[in-house]
Protein backbone atom coordinates (compact mmCIF):
# COMPACT_ATOMS: atom_id res chain seq x y z
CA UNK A 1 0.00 0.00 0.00
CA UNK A 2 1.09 3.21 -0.78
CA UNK A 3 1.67 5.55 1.89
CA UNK A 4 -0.11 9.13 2.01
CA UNK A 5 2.14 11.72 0.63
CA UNK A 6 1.84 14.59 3.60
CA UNK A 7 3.76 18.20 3.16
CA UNK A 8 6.69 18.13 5.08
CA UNK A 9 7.12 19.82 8.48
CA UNK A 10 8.72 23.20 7.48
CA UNK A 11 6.36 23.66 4.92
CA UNK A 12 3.17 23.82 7.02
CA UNK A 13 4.83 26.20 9.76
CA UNK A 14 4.54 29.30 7.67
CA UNK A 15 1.17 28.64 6.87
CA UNK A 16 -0.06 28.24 10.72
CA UNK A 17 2.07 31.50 11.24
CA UNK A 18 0.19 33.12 8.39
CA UNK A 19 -3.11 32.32 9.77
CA UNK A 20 -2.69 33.55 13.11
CA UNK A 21 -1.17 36.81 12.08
CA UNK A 22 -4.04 37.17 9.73
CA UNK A 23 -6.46 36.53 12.41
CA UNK A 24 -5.11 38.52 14.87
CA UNK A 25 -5.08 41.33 12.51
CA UNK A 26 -8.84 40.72 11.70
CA UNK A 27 -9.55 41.43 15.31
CA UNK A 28 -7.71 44.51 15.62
CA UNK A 29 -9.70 46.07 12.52
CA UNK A 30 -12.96 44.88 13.52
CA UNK A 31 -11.95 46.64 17.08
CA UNK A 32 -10.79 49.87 15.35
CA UNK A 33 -13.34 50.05 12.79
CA UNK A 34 -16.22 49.48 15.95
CA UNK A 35 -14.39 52.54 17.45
CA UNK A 36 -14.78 54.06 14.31
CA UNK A 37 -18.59 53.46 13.60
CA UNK A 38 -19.44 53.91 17.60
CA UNK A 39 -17.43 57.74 17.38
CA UNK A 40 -18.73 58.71 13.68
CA UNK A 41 -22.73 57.02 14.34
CA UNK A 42 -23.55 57.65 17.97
CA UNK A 43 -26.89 57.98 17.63
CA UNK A 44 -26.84 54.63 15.79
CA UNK A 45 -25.11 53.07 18.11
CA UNK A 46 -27.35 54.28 21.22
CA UNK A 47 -30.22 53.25 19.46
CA UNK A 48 -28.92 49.93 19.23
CA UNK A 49 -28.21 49.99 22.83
CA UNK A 50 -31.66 51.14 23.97
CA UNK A 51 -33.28 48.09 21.63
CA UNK A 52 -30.72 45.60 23.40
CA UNK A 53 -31.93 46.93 26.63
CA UNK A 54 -35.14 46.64 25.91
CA UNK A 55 -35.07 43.24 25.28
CA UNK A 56 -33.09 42.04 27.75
CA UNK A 57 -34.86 43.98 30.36
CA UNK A 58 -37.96 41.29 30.41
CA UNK A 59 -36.36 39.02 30.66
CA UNK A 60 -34.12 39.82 33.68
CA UNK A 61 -37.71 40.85 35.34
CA UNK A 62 -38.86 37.66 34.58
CA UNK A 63 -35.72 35.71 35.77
CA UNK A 64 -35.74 38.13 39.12
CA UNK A 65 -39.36 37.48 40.08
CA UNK A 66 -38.26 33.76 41.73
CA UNK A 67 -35.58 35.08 43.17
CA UNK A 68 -37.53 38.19 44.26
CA UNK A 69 -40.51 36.34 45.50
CA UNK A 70 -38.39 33.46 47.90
CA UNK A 71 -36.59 36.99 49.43
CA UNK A 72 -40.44 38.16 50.40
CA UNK A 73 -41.77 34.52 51.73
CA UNK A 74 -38.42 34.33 53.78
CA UNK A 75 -39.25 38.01 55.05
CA UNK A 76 -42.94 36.81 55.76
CA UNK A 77 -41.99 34.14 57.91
CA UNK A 78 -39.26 36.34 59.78
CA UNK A 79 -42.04 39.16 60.17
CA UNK A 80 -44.38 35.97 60.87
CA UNK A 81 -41.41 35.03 63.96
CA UNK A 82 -41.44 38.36 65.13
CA UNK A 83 -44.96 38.90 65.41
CA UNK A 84 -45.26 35.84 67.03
CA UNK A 85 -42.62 36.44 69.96
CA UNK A 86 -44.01 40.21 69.97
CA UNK A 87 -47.90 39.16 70.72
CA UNK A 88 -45.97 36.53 73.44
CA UNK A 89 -44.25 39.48 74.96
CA UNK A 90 -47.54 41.50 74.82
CA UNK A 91 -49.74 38.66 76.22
CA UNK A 92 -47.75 38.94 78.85
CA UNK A 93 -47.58 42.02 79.83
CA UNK A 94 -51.34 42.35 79.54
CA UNK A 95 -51.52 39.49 82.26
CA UNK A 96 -49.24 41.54 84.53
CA UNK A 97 -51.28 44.81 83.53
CA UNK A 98 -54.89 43.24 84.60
CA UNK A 99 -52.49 41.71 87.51
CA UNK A 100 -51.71 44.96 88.81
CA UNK A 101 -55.52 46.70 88.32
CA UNK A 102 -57.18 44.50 89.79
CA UNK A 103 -54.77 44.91 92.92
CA UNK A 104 -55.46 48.81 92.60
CA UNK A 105 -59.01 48.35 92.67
CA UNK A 106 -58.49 46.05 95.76
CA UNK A 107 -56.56 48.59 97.18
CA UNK A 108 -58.72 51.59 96.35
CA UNK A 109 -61.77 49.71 97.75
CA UNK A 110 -60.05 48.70 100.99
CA UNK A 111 -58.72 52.76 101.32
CA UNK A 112 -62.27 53.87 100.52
CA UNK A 113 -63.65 51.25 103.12
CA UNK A 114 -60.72 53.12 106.15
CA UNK A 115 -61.89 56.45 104.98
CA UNK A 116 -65.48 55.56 105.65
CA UNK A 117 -64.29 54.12 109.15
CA UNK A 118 -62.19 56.49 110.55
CA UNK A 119 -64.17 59.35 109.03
CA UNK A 120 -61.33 60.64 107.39
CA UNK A 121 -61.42 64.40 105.92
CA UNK A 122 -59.52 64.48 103.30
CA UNK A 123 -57.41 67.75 102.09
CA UNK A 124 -57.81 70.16 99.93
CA UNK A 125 -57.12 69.00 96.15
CA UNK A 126 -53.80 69.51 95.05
CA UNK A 127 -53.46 72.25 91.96
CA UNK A 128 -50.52 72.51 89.49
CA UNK A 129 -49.26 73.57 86.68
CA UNK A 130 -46.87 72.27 83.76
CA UNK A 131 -43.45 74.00 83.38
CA UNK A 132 -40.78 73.75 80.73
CA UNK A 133 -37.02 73.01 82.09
CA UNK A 134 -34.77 75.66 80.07
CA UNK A 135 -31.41 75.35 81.90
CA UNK A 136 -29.79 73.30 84.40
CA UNK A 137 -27.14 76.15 85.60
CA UNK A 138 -26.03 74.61 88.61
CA UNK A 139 -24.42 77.48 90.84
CA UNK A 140 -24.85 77.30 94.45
CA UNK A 141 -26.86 74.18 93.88
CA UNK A 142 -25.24 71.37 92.35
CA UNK A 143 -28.28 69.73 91.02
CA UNK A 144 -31.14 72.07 89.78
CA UNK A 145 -32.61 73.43 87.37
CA UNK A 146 -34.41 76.30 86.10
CA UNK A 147 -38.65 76.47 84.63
CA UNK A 148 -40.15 79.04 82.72
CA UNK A 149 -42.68 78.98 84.98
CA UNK A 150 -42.73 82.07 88.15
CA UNK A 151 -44.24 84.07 90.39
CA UNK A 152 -46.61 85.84 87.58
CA UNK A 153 -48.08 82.14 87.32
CA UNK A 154 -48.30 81.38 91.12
CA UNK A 155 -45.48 79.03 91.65
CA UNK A 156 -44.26 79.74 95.76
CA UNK A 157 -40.83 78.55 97.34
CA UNK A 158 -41.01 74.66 98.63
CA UNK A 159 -43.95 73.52 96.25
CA UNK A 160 -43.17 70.18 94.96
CA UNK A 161 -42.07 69.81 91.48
CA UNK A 162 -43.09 66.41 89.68
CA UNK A 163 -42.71 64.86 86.45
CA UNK A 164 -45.12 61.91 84.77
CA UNK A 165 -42.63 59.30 87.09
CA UNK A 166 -41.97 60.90 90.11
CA UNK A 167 -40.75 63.57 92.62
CA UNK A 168 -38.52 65.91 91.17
CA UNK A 169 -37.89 68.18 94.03
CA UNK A 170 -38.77 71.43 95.36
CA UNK A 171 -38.75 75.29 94.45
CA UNK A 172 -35.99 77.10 95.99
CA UNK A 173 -35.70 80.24 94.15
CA UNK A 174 -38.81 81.94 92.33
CA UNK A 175 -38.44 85.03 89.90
CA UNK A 176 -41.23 86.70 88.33
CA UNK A 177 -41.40 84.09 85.14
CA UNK A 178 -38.72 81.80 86.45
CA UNK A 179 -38.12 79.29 89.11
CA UNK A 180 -35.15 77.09 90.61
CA UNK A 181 -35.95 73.52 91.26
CA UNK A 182 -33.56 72.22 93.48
CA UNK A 183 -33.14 68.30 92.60
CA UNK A 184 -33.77 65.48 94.96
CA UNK A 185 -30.12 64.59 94.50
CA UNK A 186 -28.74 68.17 95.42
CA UNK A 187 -26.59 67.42 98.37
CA UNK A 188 -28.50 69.94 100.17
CA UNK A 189 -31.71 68.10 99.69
CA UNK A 190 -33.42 66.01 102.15
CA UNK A 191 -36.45 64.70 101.79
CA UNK A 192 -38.54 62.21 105.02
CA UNK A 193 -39.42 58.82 103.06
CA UNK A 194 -41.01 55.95 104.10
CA UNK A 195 -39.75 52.36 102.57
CA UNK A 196 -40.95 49.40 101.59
CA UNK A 197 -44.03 47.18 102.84
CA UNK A 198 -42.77 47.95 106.70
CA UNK A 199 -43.18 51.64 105.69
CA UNK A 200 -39.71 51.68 107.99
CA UNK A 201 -39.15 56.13 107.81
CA UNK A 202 -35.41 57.61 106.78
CA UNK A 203 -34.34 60.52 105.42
CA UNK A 204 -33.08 60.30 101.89
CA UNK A 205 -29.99 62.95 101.42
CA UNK A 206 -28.95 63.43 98.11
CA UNK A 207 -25.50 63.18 97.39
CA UNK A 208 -25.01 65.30 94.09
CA UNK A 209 -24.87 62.22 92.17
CA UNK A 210 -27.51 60.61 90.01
CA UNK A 211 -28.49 58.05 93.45
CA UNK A 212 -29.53 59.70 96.81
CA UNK A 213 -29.16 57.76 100.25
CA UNK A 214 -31.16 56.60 102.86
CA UNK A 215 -29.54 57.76 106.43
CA UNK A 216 -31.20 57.96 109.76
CA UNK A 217 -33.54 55.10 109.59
CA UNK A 218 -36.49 54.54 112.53
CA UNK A 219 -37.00 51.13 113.74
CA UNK A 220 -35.43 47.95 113.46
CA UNK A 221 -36.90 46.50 110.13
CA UNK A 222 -35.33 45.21 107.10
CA UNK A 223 -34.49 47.27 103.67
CA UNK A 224 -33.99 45.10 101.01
CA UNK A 225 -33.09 45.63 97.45
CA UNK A 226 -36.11 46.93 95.59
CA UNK A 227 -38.18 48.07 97.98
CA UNK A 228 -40.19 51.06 97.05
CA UNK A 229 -39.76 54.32 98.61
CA UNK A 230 -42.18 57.53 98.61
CA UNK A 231 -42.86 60.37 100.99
CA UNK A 232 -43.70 60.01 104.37
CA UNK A 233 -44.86 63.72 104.75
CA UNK A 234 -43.21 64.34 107.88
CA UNK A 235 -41.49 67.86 108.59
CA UNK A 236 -44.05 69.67 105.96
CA UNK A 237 -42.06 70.15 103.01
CA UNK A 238 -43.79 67.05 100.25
CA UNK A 239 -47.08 65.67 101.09
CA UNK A 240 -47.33 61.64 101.93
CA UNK A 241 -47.29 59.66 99.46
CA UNK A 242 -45.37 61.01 96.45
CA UNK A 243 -43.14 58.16 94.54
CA UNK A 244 -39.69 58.44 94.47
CA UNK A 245 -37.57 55.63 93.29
CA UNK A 246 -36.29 51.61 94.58
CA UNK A 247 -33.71 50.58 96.79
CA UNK A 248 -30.37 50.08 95.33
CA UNK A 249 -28.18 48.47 97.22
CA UNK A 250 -25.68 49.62 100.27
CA UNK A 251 -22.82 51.56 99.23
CA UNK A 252 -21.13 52.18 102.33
CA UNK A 253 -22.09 55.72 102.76
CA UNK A 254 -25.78 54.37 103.00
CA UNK A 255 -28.53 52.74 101.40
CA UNK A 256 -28.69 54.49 97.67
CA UNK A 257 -32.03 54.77 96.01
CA UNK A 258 -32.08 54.60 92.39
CA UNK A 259 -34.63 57.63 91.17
CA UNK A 260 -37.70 56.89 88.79
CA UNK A 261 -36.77 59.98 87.37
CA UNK A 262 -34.08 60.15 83.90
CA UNK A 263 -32.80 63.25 84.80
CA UNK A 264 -31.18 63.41 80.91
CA UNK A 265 -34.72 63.10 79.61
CA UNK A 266 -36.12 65.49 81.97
CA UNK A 267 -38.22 68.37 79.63
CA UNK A 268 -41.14 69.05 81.33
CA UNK A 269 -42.54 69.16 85.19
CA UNK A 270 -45.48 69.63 86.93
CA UNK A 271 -45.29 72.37 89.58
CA UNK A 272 -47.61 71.19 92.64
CA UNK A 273 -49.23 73.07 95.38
CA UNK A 274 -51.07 70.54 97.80
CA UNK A 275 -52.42 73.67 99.58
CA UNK A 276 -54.77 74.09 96.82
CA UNK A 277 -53.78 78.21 95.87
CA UNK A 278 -51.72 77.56 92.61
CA UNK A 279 -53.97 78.88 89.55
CA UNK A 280 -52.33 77.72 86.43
CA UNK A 281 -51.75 80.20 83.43
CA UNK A 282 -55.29 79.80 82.23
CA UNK A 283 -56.91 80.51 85.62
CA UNK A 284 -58.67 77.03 85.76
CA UNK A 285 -57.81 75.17 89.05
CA UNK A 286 -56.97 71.68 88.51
């Protein structure tokens, strides 16, 4: 048999090296003449671009709606989670809430039902008026601060001063449309509390830090952690009964009691006379 004649080696070479070169050179001049035709026919060429877009454009949107629509069902059943563990947490605290009006109404019933026996005669109603805090200067008090709120609008030295939490303190100073509140934790503040369930009586100094202490305590009972603490009324200055904050814990210069009161979100008060002779701005006793 006759063996296939083939071109020898050295020929083909410069044929394969021919056809390269010419191909590479086909690619630069379709680059430079797509240059050419995208500088010289822009509008052409944008037009083209807008079509291609225009096509494509569907179907991304419809090859993004799967995609689109497992992102919202896993969001659903997150939100679904959520709302789940939120209506727990609000079941909750709608059990505590009837929890803790149903002991007011015990209690209210049971005060009403000591009034009745010992004949009490209750005081006059208590009148106030709201008040805007618009500096906390300091000066020769530490802690206080000044109200818009002055003589012109009835507001006397040593009313109480309240916010939607709890006792405040007391007017020291009173100008014509200002007032100084001096701060429950002023070290020169002191203020006759009763604690806890014992309703053991102290005097609660402040300390000019954010947590007064309890010093001078009458009788023998125990203050633990958490007990509340309000008024007792004694010596005049705040009525019985105003809240003022929990036991802390024992620092070593006495028993601290953590305020109800967030004295940086402190914006507005409520000036209180218990004598019932504060008018607010309007005139209307309330």
């Amino acid at each position: 048999m006759a063996r296939e004649s083939r071109p020898p080696l050295n020929e083909s070479l410069p044929l394969k090296a021919f056809l390269k070169r010419f191909v590479f050179l086909s690619f630069i001049g379709a680059s430079v003449a797509l240059m050419l035709v995208g500088k010289i026919e822009t509008v052409v060429v944008e037009e083209l671009r807008t079509r291609a877009t225009d096509v494509i454009t569907p179907i991304l949107d419809v090859l993004s709606r799967p995609v689109a629509g497992f992102a919202a069902a896993v969001e659903n059943v997150s939100e679904l989670a959520s709302l789940r563990s939120e209506n727990a947490r609000l079941r909750a605290e709608n059990e505590r809430l009837l929890h803790w009006q149903l002991l007011a109404r015990r209690l209210e019933g049971e005060n009403q039902s000591l009034r009745d026996l010992l004949r009490l005669k209750p005081g006059p109603e208590a009148r106030h008026m709201a008040a805007r805090v618009v500096a906390d200067t300091g000066g020769a008090f530490a802690r206080s601060v000044l109200v818009n709120a002055g003589a012109l609008d009835g507001v006397q030295r040593k009313q109480s001063v309240l916010s939607g939490e709890g006792l405040v303190g007391r007017v020291v100073q009173v100008g014509q449309r200002s007032a100084r509140v001096l701060l429950v934790t002023d070290i020169n503040s002191k203020v006759p509390v009763v604690v806890g369930e014992a309703r053991r009586h102290a005097i609660m100094s402040g300390t000019n830090s954010d947590r007064p202490v309890l010093r001078h305590f009458v009788g023998d009972e125990e203050v633990r952690p958490g007990d509340f603490v309000m008024t007792s009324g004694q010596g005049g200055v705040f009525p019985p009964g105003l809240p003022v904050g929990t036991v802390a814990a024992d620092s070593g210069e006495g028993v601290e009691v953590v305020p109800l009161i967030e004295w940086h979100r402190l914006e507005f008060v409520r000036i209180v006379d218990f004598s019932g002779d504060l008018i607010t701005r309007s005139g209307i006793p309330r």
